[in-house]
PDB file of N, CA and C in Angstrom:
ATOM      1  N   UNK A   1     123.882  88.398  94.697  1.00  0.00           N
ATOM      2  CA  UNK A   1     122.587  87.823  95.018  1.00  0.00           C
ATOM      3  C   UNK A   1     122.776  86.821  96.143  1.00  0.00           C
ATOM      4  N   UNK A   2     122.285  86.979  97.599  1.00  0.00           N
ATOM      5  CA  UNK A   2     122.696  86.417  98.325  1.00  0.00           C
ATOM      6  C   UNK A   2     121.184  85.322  98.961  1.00  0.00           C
ATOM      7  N   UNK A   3     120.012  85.736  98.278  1.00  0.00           N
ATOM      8  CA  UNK A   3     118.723  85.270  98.781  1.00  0.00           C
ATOM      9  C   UNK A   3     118.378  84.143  98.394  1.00  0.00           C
ATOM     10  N   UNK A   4     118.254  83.305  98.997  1.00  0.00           N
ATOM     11  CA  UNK A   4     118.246  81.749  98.967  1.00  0.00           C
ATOM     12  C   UNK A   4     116.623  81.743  97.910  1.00  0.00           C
ATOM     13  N   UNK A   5     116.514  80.773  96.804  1.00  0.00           N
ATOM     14  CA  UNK A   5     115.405  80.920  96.127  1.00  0.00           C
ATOM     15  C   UNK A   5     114.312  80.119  96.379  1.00  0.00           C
ATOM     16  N   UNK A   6     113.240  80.162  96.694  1.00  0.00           N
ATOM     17  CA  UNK A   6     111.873  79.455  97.590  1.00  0.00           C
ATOM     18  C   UNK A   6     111.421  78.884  96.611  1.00  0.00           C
ATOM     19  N   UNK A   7     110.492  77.687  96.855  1.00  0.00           N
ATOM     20  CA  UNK A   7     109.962  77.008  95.948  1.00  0.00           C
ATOM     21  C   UNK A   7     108.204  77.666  96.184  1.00  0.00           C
ATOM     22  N   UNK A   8     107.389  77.915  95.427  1.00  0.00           N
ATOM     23  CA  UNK A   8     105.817  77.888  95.525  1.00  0.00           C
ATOM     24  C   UNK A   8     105.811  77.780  96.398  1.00  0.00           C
ATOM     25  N   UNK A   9     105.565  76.002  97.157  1.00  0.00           N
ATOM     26  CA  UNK A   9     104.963  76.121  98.305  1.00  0.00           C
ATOM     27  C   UNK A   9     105.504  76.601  99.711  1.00  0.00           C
ATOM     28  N   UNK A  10     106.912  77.069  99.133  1.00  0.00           N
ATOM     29  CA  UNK A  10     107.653  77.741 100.360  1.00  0.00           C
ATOM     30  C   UNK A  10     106.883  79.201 100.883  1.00  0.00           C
ATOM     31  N   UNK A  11     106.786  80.015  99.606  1.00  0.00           N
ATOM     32  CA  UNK A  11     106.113  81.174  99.039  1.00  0.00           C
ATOM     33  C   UNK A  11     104.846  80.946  99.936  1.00  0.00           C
ATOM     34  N   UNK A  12     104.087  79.946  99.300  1.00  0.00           N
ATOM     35  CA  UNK A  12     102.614  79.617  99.916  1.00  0.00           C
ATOM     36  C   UNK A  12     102.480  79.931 101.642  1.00  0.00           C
ATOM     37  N   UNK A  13     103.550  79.094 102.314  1.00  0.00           N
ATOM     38  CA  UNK A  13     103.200  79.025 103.747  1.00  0.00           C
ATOM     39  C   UNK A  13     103.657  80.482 104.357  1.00  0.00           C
ATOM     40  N   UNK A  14     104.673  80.916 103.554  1.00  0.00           N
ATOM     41  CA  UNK A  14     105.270  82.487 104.103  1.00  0.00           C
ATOM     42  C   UNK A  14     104.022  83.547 103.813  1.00  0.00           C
ATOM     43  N   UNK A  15     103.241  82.919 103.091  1.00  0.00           N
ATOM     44  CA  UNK A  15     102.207  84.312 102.617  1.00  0.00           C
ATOM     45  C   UNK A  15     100.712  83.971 103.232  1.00  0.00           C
ATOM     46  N   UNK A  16     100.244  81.949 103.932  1.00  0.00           N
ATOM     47  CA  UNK A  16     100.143  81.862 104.328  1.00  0.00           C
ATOM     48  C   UNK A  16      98.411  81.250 103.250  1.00  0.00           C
ATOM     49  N   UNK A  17      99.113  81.214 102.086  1.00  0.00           N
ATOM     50  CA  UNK A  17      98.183  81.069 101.285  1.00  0.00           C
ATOM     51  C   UNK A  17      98.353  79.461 100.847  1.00  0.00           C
ATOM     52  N   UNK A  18      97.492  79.862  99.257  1.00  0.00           N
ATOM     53  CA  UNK A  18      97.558  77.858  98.595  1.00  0.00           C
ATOM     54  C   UNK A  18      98.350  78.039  97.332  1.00  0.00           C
ATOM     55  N   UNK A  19      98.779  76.962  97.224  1.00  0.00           N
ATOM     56  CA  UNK A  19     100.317  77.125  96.124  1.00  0.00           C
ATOM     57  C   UNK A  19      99.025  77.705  94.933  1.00  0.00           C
ATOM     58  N   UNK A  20      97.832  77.282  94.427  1.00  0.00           N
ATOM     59  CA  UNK A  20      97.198  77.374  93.567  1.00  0.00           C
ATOM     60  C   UNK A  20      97.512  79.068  93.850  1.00  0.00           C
ATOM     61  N   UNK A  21      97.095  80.166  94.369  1.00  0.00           N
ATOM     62  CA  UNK A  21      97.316  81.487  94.548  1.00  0.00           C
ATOM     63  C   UNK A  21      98.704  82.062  94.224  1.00  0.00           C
ATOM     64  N   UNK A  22      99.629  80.973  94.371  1.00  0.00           N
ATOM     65  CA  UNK A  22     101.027  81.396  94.312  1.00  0.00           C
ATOM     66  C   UNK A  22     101.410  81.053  92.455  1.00  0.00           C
ATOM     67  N   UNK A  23     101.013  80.678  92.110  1.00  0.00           N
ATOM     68  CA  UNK A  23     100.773  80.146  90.343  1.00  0.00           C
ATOM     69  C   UNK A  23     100.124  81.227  89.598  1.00  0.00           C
ATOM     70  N   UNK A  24      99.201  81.825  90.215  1.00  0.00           N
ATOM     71  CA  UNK A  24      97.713  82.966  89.860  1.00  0.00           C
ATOM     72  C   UNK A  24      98.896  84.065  89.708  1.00  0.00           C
ATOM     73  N   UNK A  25      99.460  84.591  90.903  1.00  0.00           N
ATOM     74  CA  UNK A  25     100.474  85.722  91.005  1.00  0.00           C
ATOM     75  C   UNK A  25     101.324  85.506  90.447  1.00  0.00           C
ATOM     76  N   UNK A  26     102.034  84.434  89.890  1.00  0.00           N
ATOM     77  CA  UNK A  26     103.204  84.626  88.794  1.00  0.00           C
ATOM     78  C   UNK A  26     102.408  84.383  87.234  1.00  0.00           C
ATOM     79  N   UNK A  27     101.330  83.764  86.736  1.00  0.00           N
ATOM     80  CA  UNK A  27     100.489  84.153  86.005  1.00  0.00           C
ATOM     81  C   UNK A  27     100.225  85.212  85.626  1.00  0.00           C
ATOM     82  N   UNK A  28      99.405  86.181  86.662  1.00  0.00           N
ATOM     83  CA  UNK A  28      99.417  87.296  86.460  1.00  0.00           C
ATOM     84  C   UNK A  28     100.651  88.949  86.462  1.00  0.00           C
ATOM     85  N   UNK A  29     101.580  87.694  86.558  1.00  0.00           N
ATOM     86  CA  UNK A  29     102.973  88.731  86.693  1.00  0.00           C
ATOM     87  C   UNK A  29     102.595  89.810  87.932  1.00  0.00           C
ATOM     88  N   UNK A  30     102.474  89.136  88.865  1.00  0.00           N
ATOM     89  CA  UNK A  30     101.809  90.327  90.013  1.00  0.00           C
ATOM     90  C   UNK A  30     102.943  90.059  90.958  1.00  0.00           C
ATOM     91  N   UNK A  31     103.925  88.667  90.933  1.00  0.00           N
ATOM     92  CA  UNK A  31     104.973  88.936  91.978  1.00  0.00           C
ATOM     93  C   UNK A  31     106.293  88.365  91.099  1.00  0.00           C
ATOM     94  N   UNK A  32     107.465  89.298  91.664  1.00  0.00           N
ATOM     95  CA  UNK A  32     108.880  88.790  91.061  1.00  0.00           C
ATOM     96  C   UNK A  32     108.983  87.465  91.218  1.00  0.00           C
ATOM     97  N   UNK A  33     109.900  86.811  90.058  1.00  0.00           N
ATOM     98  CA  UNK A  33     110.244  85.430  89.911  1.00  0.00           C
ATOM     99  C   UNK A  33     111.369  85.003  89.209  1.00  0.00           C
ATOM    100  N   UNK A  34     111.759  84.258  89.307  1.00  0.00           N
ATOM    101  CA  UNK A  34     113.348  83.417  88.524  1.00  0.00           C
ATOM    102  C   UNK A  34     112.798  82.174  88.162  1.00  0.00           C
ATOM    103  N   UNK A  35     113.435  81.866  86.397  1.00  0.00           N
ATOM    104  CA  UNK A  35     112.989  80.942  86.022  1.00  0.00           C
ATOM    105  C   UNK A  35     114.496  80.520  86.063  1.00  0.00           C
ATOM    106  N   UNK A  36     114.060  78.767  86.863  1.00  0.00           N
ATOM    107  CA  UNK A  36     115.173  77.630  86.609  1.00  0.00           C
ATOM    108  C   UNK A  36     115.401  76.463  85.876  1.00  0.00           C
ATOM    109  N   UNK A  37     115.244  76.742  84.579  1.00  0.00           N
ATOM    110  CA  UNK A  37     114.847  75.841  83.568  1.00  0.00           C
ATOM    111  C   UNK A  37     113.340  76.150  83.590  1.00  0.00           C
ATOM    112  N   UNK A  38     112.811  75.036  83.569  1.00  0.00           N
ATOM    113  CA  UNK A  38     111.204  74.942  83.758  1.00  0.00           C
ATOM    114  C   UNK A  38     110.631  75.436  85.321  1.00  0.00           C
ATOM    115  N   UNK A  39     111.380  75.173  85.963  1.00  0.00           N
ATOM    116  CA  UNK A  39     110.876  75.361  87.542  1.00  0.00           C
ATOM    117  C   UNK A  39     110.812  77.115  87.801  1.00  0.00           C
ATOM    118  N   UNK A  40     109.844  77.217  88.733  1.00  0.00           N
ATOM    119  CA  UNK A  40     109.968  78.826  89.075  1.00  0.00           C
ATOM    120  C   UNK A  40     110.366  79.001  90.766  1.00  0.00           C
ATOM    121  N   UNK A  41     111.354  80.151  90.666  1.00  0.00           N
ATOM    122  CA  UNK A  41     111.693  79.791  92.422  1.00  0.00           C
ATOM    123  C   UNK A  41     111.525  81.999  92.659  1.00  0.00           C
ATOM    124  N   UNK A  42     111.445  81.878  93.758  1.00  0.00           N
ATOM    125  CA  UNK A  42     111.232  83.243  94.361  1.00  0.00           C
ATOM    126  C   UNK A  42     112.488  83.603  94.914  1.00  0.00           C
ATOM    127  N   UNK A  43     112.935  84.651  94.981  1.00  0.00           N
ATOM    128  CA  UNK A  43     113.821  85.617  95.630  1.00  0.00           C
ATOM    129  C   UNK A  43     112.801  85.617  97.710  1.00  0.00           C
ATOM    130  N   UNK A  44     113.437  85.878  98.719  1.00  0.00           N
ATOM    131  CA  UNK A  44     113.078  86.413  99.467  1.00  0.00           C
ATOM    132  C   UNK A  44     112.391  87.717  99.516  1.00  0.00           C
ATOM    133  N   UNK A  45     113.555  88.467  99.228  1.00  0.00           N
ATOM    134  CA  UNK A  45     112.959  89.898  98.839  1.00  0.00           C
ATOM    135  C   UNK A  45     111.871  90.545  97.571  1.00  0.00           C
ATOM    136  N   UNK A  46     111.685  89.446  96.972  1.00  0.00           N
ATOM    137  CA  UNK A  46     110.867  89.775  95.649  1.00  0.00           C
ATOM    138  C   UNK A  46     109.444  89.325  96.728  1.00  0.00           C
ATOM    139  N   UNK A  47     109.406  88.504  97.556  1.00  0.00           N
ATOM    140  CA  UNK A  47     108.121  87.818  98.433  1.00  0.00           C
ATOM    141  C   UNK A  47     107.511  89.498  99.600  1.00  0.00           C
ATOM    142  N   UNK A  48     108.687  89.623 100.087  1.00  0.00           N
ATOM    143  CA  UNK A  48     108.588  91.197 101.558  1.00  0.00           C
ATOM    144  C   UNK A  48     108.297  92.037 100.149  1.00  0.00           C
ATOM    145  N   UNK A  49     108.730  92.478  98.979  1.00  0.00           N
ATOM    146  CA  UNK A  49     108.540  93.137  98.059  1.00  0.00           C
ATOM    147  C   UNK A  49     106.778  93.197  97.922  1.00  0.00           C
ATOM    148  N   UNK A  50     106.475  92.300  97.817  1.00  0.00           N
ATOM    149  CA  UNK A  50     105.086  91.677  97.461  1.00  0.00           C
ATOM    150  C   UNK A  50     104.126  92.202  98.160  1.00  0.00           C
ATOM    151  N   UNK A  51     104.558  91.962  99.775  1.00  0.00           N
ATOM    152  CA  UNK A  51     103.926  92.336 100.757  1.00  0.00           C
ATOM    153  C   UNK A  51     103.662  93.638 101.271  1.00  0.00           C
ATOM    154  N   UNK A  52     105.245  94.696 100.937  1.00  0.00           N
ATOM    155  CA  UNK A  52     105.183  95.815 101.019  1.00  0.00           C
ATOM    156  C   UNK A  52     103.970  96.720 100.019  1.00  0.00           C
ATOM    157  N   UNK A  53     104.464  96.347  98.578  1.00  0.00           N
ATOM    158  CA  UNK A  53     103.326  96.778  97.399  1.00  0.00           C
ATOM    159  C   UNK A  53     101.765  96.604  97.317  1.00  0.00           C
ATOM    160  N   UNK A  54     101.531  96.173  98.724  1.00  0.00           N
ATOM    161  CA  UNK A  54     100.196  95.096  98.778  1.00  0.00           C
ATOM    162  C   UNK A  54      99.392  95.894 100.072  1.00  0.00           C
ATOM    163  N   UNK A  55     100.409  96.639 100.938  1.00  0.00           N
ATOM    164  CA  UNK A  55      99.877  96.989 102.072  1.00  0.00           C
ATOM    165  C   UNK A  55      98.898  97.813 102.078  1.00  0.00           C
ATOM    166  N   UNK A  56      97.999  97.687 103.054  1.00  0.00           N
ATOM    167  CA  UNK A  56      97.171  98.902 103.334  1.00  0.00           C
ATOM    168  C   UNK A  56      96.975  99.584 104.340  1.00  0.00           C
ATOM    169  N   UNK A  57      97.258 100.742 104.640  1.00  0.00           N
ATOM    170  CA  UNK A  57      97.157 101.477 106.031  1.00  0.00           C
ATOM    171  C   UNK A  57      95.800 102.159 105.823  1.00  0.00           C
ATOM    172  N   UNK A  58      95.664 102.331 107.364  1.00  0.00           N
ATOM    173  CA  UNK A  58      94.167 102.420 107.495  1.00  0.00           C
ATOM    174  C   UNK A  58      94.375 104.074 107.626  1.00  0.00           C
ATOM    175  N   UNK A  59      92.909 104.550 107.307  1.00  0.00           N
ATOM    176  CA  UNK A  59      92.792 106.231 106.965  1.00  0.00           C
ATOM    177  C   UNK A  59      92.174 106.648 108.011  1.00  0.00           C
ATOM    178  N   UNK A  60      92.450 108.144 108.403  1.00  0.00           N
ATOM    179  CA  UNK A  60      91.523 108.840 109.379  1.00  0.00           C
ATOM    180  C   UNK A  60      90.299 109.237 108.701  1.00  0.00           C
ATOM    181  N   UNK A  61      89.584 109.702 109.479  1.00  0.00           N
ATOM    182  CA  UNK A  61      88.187 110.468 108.294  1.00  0.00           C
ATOM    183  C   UNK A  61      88.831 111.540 107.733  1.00  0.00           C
ATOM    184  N   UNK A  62      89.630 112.215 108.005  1.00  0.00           N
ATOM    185  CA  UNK A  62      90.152 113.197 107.714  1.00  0.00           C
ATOM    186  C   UNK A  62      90.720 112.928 106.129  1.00  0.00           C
ATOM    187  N   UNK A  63      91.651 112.473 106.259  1.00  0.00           N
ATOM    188  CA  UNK A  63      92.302 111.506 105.265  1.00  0.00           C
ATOM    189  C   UNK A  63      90.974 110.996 104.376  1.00  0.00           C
ATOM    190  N   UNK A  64      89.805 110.266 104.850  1.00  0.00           N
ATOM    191  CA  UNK A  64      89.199 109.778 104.092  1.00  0.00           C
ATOM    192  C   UNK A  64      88.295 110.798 103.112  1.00  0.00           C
ATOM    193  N   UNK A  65      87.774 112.048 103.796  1.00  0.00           N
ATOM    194  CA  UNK A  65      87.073 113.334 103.583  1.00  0.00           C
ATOM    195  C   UNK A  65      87.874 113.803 102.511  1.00  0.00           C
ATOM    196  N   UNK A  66      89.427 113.765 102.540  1.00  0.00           N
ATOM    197  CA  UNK A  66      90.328 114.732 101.456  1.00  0.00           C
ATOM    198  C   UNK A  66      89.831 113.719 100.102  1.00  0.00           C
ATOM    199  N   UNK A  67      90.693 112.298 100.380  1.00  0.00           N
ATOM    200  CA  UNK A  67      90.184 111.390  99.171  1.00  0.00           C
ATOM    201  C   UNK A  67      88.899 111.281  98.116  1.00  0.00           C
ATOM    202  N   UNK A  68      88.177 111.321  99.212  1.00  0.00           N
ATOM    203  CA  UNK A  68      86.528 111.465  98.679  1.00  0.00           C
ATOM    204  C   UNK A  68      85.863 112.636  97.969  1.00  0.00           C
ATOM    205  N   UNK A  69      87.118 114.164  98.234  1.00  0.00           N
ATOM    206  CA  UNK A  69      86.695 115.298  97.836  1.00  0.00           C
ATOM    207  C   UNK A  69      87.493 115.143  96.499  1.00  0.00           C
ATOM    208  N   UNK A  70      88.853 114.812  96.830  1.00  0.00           N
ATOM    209  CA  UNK A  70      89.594 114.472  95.392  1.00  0.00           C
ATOM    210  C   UNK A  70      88.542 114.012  94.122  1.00  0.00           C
ATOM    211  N   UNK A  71      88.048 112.885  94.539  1.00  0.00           N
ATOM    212  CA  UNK A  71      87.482 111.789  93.426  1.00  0.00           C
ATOM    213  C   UNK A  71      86.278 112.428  92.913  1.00  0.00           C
ATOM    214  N   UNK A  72      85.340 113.162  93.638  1.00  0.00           N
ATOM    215  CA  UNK A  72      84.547 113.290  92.862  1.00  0.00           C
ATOM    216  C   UNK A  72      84.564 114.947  92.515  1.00  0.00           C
TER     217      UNK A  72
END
């Protein structure tokens, strides 16, 4: 394990958010975490992890036409 561990508000400014959001997501178990005693610290890669699982690429109509035929 070579990834230096971030505090919240480290998390916060990398994601560009408010530590309150960064509390919500380990609340909701929605991003990896390490507990240090009481304190919670982030992995780097558990944060790009976050970001990757989160992405959204944008659709052609084409793409959007298949989806839309799928669903209904």
């Amino acid at each position: 394990m070579n990834d230096e561990l971030l505090t919240a508000d480290e998390v916060a400014a990398r994601l560009k958010a408010t530590p309150r959001f960064v509390r919500r997501l380990v609340a909701e178990r929605r991003i990896a975490f390490v507990k240090v005693g009481r304190l919670v610290r982030f992995e780097a890669s558990a944060v790009a992890a976050y970001i990757d699982s989160n992405r959204v690429v944008p659709m052609t109509r084409a793409h959007l036409r298949d989806y839309l035929g799928e669903v209904a």
